[in-house]
ModelCIF file with pLDDT and N, C-alpha, C, O atoms, coordinates in Angstrom:
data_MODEL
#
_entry.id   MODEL 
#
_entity.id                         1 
_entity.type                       polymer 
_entity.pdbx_number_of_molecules   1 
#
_entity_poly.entity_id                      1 
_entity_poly.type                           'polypeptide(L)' 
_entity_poly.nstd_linkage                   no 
_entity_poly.nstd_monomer                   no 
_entity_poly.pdbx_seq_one_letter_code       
;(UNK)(UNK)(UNK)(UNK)(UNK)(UNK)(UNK)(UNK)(UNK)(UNK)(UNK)(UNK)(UNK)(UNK)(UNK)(UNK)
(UNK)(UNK)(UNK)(UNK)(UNK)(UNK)(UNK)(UNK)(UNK)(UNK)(UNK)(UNK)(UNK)(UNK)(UNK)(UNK)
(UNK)(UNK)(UNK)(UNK)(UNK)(UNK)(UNK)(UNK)(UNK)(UNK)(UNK)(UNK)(UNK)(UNK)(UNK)
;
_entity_poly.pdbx_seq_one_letter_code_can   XXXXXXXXXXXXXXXXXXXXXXXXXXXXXXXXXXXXXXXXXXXXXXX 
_entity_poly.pdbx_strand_id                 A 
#
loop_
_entity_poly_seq.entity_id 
_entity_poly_seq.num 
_entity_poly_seq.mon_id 
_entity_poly_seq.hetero 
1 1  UNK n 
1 2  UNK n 
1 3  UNK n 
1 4  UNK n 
1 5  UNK n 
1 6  UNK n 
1 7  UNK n 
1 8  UNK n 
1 9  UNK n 
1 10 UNK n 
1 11 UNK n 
1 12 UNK n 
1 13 UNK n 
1 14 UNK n 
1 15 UNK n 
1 16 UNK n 
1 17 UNK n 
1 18 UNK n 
1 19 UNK n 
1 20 UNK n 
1 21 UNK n 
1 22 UNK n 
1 23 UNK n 
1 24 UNK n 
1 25 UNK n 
1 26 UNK n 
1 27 UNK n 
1 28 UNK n 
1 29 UNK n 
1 30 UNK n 
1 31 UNK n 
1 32 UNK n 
1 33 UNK n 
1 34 UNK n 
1 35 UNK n 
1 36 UNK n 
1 37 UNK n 
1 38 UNK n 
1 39 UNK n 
1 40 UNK n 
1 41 UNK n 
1 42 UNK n 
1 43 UNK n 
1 44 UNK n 
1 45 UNK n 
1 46 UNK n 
1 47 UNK n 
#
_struct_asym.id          A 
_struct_asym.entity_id   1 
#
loop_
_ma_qa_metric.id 
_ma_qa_metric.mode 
_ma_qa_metric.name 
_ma_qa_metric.software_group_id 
_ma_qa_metric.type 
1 global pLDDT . pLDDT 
2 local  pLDDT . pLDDT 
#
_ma_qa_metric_global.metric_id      1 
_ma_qa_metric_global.metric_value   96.74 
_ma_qa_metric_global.model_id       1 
_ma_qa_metric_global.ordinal_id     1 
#
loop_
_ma_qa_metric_local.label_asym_id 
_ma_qa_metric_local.label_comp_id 
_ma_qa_metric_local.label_seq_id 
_ma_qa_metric_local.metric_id 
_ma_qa_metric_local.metric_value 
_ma_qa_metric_local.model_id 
_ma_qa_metric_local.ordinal_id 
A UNK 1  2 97.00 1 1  
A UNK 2  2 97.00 1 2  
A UNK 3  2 97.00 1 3  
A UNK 4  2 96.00 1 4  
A UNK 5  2 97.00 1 5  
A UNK 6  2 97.00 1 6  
A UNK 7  2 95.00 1 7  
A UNK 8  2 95.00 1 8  
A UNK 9  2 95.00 1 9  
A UNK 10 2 97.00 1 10 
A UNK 11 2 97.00 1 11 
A UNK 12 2 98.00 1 12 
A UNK 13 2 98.00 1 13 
A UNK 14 2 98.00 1 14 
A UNK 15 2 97.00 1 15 
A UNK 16 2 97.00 1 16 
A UNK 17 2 97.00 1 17 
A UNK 18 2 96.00 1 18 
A UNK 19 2 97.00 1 19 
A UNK 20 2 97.00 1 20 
A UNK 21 2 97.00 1 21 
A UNK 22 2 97.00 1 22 
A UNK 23 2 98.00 1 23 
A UNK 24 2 97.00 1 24 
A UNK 25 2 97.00 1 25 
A UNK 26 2 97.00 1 26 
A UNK 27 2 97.00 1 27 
A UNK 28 2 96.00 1 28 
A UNK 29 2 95.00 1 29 
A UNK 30 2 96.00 1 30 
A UNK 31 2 96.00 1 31 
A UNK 32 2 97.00 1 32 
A UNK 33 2 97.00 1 33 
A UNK 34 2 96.00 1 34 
A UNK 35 2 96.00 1 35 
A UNK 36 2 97.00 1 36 
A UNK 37 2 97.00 1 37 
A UNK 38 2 96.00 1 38 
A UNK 39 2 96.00 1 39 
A UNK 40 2 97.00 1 40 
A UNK 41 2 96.00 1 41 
A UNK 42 2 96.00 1 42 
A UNK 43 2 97.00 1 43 
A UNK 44 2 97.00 1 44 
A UNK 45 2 98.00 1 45 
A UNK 46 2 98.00 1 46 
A UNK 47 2 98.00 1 47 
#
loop_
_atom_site.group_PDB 
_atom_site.id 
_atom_site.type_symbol 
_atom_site.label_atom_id 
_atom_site.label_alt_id 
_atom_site.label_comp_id 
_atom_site.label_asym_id 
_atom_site.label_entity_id 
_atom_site.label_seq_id 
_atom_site.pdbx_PDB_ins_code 
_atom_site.Cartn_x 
_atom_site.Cartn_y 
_atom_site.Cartn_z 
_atom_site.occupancy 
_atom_site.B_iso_or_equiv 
_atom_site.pdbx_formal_charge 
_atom_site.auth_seq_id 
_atom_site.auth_comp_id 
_atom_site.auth_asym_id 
_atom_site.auth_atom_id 
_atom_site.pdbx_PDB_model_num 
ATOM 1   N N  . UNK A 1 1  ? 7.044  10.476  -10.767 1.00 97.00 ? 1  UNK A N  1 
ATOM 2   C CA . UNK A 1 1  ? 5.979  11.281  -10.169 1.00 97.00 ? 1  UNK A CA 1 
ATOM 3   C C  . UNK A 1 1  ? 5.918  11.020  -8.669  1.00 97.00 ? 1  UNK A C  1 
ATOM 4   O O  . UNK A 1 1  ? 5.790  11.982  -7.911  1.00 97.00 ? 1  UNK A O  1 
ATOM 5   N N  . UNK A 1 2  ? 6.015  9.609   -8.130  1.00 97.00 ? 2  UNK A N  1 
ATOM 6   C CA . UNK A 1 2  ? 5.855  9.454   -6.803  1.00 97.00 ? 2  UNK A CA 1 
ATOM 7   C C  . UNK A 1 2  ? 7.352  10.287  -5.909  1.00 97.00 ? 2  UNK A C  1 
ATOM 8   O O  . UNK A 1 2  ? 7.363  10.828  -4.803  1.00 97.00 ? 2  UNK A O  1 
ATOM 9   N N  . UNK A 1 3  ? 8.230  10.144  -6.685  1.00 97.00 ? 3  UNK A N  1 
ATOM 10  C CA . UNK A 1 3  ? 9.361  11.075  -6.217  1.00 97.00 ? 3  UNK A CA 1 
ATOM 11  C C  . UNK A 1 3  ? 9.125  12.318  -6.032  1.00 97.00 ? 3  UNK A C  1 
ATOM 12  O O  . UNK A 1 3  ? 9.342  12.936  -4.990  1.00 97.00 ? 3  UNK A O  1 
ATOM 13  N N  . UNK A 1 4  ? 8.476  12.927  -7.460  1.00 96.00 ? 4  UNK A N  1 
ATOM 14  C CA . UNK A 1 4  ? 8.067  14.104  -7.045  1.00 96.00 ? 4  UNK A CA 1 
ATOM 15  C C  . UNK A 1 4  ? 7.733  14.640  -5.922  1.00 96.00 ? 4  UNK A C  1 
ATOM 16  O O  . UNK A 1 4  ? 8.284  15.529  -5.273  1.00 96.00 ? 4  UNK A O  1 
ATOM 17  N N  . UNK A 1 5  ? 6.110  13.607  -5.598  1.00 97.00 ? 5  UNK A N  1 
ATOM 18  C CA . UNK A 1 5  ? 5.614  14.100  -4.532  1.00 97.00 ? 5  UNK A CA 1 
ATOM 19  C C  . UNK A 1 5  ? 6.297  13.976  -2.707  1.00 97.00 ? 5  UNK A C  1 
ATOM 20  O O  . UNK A 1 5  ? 6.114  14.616  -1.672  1.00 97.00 ? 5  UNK A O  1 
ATOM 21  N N  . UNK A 1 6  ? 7.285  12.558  -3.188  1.00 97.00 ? 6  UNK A N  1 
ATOM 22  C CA . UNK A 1 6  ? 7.923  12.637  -1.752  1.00 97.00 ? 6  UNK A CA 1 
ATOM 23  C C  . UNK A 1 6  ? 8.748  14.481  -1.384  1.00 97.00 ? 6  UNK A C  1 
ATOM 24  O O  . UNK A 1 6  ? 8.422  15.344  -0.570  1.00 97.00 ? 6  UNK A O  1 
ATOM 25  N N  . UNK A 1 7  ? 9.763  14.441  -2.325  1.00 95.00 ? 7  UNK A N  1 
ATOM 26  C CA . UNK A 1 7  ? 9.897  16.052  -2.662  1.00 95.00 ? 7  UNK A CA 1 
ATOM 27  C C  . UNK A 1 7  ? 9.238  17.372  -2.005  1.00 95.00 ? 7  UNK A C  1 
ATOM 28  O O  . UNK A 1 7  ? 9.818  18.339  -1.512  1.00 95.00 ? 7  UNK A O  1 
ATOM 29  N N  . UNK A 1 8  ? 7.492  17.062  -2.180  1.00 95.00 ? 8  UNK A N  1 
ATOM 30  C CA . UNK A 1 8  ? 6.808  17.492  -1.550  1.00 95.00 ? 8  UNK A CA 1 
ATOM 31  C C  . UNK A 1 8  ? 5.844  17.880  0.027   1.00 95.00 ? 8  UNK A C  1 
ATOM 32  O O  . UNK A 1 8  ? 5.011  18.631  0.534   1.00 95.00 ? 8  UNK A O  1 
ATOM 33  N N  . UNK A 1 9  ? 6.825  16.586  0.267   1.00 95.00 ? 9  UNK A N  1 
ATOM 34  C CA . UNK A 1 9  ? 6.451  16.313  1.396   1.00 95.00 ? 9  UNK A CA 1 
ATOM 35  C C  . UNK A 1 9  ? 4.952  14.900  1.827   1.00 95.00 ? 9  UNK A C  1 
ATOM 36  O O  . UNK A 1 9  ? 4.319  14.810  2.879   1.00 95.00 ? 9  UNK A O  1 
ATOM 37  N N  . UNK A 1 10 ? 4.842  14.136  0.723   1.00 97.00 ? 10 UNK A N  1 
ATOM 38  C CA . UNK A 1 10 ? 3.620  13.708  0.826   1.00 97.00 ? 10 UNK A CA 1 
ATOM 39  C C  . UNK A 1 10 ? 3.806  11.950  0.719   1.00 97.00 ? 10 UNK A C  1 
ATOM 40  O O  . UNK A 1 10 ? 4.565  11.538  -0.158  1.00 97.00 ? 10 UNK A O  1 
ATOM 41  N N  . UNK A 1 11 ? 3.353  11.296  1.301   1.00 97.00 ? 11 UNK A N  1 
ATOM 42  C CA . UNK A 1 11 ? 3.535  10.208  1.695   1.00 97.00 ? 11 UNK A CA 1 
ATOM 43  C C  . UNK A 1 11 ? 3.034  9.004   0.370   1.00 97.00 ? 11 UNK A C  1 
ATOM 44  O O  . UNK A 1 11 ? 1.839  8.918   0.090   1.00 97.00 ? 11 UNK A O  1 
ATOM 45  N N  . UNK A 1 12 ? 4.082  8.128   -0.368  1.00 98.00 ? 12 UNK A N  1 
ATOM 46  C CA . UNK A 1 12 ? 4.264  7.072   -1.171  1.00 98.00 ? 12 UNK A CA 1 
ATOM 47  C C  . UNK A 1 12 ? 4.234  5.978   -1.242  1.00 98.00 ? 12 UNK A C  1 
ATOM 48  O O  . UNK A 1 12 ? 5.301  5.497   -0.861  1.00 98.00 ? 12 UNK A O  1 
ATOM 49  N N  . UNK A 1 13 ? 3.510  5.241   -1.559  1.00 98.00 ? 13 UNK A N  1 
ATOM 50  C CA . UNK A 1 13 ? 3.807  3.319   -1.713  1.00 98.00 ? 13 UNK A CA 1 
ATOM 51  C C  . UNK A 1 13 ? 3.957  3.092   -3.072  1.00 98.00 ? 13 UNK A C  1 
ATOM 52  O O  . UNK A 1 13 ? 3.440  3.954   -3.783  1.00 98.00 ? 13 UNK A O  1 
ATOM 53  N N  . UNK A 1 14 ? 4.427  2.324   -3.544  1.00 98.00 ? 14 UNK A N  1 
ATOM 54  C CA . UNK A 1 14 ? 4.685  1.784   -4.550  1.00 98.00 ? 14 UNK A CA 1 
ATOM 55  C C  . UNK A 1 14 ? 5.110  0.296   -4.777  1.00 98.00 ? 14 UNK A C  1 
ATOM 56  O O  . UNK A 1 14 ? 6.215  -0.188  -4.535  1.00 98.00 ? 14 UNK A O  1 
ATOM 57  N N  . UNK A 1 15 ? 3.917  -0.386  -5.335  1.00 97.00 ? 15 UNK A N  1 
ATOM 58  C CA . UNK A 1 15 ? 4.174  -1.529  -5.396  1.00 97.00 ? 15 UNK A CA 1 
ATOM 59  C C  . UNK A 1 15 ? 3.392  -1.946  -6.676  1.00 97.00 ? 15 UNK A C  1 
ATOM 60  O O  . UNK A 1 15 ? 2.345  -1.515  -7.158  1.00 97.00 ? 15 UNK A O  1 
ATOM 61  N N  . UNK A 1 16 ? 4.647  -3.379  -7.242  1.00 97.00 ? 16 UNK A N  1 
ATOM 62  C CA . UNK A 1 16 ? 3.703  -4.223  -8.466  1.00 97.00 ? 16 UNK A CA 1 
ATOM 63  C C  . UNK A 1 16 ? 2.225  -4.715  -7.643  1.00 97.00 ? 16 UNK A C  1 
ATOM 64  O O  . UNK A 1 16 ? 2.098  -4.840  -6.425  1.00 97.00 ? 16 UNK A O  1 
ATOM 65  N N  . UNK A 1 17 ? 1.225  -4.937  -8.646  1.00 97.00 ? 17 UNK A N  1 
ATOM 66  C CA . UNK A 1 17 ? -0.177 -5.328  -8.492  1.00 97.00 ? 17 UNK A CA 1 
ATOM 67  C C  . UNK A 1 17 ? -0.100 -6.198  -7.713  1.00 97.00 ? 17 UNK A C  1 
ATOM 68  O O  . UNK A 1 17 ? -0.415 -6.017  -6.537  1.00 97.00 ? 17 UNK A O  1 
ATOM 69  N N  . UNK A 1 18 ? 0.406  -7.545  -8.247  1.00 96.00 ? 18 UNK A N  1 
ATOM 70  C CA . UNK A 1 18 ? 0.041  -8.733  -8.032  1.00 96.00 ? 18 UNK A CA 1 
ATOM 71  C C  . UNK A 1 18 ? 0.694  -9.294  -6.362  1.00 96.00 ? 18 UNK A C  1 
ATOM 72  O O  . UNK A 1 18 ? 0.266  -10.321 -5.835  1.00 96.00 ? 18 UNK A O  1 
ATOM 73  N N  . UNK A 1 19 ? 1.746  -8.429  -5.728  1.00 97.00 ? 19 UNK A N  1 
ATOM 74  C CA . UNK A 1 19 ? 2.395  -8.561  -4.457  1.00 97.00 ? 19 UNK A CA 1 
ATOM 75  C C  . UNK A 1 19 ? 1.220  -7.835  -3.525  1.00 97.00 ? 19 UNK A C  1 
ATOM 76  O O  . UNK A 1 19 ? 0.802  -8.306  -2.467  1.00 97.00 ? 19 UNK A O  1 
ATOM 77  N N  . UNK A 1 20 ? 0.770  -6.578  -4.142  1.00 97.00 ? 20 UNK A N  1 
ATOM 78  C CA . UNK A 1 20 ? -0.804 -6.316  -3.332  1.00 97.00 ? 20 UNK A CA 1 
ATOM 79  C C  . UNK A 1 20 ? -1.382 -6.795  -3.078  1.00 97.00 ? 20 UNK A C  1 
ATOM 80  O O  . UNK A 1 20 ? -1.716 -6.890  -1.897  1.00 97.00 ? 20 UNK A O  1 
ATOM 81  N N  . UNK A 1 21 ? -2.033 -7.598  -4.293  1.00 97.00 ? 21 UNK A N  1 
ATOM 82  C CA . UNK A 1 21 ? -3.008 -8.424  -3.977  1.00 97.00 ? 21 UNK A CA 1 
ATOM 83  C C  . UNK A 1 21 ? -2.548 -9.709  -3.332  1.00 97.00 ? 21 UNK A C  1 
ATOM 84  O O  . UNK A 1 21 ? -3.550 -10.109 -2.738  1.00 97.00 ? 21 UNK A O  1 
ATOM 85  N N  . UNK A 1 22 ? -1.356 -10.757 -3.087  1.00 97.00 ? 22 UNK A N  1 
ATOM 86  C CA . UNK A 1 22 ? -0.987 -11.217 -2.687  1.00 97.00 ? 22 UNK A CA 1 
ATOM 87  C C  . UNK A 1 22 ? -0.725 -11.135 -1.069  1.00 97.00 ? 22 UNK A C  1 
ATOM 88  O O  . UNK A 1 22 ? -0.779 -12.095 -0.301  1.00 97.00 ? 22 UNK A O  1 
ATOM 89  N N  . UNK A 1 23 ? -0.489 -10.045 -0.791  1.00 98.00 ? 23 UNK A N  1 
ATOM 90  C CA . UNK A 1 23 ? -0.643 -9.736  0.715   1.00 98.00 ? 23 UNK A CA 1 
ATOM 91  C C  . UNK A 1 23 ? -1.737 -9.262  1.128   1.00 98.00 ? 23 UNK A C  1 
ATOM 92  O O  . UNK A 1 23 ? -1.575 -8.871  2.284   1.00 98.00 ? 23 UNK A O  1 
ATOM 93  N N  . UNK A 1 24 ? -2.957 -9.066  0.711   1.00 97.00 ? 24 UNK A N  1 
ATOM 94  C CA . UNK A 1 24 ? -4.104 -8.681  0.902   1.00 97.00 ? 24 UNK A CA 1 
ATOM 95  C C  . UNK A 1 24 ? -4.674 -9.881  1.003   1.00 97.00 ? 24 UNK A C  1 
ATOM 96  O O  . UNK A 1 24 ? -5.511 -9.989  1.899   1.00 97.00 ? 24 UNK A O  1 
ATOM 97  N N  . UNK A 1 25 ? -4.414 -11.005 0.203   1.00 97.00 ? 25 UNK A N  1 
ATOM 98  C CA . UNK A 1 25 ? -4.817 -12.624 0.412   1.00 97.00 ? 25 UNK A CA 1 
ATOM 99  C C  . UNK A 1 25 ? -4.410 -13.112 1.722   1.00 97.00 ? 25 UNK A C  1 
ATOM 100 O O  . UNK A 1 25 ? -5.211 -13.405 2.610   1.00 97.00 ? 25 UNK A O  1 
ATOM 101 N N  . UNK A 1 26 ? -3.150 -13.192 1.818   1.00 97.00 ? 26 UNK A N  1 
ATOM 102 C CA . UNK A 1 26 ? -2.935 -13.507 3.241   1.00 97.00 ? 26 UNK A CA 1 
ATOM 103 C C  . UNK A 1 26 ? -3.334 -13.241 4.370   1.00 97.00 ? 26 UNK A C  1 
ATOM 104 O O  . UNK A 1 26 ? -3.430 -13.791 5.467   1.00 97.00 ? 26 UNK A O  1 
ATOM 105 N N  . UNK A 1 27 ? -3.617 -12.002 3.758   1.00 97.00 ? 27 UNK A N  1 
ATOM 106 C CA . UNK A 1 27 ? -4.336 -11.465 5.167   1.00 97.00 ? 27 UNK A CA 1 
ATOM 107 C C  . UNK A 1 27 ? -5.342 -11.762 5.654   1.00 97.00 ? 27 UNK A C  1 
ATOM 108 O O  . UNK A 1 27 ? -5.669 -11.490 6.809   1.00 97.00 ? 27 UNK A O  1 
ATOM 109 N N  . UNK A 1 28 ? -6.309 -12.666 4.450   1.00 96.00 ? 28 UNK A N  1 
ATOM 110 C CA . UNK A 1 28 ? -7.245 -13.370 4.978   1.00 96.00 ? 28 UNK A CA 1 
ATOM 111 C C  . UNK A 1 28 ? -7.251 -14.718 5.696   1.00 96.00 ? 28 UNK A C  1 
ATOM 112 O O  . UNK A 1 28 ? -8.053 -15.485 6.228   1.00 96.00 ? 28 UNK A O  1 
ATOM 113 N N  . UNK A 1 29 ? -6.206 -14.634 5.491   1.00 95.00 ? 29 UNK A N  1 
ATOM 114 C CA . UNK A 1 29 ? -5.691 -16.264 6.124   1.00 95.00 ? 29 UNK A CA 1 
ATOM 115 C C  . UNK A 1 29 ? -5.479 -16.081 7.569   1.00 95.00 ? 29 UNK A C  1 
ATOM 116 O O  . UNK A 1 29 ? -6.022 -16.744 8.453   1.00 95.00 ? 29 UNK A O  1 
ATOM 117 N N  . UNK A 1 30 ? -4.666 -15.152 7.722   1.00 96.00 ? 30 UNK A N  1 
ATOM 118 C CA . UNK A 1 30 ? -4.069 -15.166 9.218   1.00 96.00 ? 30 UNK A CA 1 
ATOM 119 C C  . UNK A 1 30 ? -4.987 -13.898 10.023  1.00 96.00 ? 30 UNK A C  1 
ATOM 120 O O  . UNK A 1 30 ? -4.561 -13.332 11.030  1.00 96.00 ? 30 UNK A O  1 
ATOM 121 N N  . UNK A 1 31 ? -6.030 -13.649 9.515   1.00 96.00 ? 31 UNK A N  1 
ATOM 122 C CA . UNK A 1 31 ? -6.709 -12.464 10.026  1.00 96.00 ? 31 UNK A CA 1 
ATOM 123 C C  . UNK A 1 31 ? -6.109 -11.160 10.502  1.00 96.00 ? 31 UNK A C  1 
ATOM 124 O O  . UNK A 1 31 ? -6.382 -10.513 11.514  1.00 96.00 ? 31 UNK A O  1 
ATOM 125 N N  . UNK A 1 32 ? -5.414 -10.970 9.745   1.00 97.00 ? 32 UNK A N  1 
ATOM 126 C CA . UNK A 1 32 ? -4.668 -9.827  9.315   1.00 97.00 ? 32 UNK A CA 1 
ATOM 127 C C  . UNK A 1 32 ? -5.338 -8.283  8.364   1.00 97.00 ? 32 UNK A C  1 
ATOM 128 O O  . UNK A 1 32 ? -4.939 -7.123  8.252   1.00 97.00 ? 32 UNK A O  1 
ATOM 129 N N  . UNK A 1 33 ? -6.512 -9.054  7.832   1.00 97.00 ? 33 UNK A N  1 
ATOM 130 C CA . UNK A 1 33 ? -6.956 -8.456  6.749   1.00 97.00 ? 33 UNK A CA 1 
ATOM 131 C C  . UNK A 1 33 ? -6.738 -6.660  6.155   1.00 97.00 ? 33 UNK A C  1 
ATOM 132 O O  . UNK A 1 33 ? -6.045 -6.038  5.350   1.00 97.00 ? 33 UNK A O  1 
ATOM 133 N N  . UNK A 1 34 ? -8.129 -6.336  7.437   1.00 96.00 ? 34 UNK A N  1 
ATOM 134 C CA . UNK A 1 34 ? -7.876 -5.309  7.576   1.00 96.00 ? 34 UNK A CA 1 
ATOM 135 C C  . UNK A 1 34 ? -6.983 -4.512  7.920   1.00 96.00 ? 34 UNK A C  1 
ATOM 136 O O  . UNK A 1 34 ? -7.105 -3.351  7.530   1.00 96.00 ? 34 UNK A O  1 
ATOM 137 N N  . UNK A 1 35 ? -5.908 -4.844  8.682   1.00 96.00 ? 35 UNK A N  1 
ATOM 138 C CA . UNK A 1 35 ? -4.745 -4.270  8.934   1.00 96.00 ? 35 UNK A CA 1 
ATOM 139 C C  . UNK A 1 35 ? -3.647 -3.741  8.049   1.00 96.00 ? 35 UNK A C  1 
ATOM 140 O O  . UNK A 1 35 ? -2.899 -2.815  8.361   1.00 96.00 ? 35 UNK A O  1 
ATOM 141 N N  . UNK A 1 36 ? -3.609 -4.581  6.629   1.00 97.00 ? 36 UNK A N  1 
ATOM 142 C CA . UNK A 1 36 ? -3.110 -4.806  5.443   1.00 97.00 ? 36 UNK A CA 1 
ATOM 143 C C  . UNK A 1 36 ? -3.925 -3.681  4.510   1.00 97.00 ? 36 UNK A C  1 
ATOM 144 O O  . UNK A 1 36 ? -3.409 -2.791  3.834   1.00 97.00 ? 36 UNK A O  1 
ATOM 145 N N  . UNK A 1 37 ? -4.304 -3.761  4.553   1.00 97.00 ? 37 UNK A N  1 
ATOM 146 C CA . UNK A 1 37 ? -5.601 -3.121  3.943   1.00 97.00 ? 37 UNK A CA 1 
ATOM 147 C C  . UNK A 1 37 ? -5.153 -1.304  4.118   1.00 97.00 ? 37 UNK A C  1 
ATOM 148 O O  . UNK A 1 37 ? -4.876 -0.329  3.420   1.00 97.00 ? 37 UNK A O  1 
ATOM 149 N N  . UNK A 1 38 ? -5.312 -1.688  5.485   1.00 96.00 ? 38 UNK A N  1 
ATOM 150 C CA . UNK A 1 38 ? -5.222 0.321   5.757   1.00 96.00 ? 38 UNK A CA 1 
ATOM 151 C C  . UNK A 1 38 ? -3.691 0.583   5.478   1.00 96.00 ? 38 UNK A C  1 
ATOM 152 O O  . UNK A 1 38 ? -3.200 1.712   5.516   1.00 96.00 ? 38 UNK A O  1 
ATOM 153 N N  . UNK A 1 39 ? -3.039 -0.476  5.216   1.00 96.00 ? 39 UNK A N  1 
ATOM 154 C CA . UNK A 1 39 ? -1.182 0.238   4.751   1.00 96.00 ? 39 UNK A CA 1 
ATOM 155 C C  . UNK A 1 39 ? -1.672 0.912   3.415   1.00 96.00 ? 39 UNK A C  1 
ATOM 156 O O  . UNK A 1 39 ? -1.182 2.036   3.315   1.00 96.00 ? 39 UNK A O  1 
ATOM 157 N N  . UNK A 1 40 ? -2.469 0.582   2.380   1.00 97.00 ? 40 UNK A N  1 
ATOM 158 C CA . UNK A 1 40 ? -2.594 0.652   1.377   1.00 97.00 ? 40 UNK A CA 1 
ATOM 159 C C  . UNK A 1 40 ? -3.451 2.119   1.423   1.00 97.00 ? 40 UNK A C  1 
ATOM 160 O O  . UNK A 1 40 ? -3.310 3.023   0.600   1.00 97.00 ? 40 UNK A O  1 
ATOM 161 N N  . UNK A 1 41 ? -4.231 2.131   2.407   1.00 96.00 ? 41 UNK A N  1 
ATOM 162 C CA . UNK A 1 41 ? -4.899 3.479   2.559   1.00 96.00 ? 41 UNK A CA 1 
ATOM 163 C C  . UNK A 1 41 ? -4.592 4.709   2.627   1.00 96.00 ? 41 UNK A C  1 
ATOM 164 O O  . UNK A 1 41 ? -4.906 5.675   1.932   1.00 96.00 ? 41 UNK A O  1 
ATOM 165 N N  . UNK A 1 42 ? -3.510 4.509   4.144   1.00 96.00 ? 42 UNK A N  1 
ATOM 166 C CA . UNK A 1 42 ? -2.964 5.662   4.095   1.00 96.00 ? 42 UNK A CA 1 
ATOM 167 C C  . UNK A 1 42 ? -2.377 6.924   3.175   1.00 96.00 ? 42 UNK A C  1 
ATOM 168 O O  . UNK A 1 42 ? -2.791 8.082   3.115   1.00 96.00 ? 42 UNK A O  1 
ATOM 169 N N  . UNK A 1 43 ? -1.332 6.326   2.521   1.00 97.00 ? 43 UNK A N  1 
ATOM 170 C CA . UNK A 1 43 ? -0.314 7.009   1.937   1.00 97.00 ? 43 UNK A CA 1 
ATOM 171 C C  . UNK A 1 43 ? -1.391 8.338   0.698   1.00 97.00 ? 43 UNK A C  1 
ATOM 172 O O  . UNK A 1 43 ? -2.522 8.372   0.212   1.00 97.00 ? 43 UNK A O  1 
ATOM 173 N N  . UNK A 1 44 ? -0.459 8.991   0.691   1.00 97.00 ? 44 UNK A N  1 
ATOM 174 C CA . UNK A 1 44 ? -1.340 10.156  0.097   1.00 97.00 ? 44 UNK A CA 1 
ATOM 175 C C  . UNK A 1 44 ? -1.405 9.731   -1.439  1.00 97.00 ? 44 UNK A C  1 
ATOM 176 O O  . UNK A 1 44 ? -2.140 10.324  -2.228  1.00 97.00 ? 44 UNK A O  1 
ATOM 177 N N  . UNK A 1 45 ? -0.627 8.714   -1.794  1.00 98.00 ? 45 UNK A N  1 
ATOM 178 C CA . UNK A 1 45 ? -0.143 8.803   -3.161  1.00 98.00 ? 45 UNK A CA 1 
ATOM 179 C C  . UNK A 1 45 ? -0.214 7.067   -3.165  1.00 98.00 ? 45 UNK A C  1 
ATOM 180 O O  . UNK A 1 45 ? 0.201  6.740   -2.053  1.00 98.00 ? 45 UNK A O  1 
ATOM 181 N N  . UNK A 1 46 ? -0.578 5.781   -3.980  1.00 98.00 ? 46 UNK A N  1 
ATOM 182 C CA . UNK A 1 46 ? -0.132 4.884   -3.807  1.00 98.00 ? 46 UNK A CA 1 
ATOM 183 C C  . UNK A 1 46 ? -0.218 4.124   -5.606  1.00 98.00 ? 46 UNK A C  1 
ATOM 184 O O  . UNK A 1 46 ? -1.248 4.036   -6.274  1.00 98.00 ? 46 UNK A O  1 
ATOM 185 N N  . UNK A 1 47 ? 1.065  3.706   -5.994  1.00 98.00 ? 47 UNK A N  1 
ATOM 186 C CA . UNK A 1 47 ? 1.092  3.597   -7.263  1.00 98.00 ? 47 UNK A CA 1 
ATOM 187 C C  . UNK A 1 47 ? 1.139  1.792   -7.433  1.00 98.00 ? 47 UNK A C  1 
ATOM 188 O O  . UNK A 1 47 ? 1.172  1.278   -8.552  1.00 98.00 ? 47 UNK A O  1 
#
């Protein structure tokens, strides 16, 4: 499905859970947070 939509023209992430949340942790560490955060936002599609 996320292929699909690249196909379409529409922007994809795809990632296992636990590497999300894993870099979303860090990000609290190095004050990164929010920055991390909005990668996850963007994309039109994020699985």
């Amino acid at each position: 499905i996320g292929h699909a939509a690249c196909m379409q023209g529409r922007s994809v992430l795809f990632d296992k859970t636990a590497r999300v949340l894993a870099d979303l942790g860090a990000g609290h560490l190095d004050g990164t947070w929010e920055r991390r955060l909005r990668r996850y936002l963007s994309p039109d599609l994020v699985i």
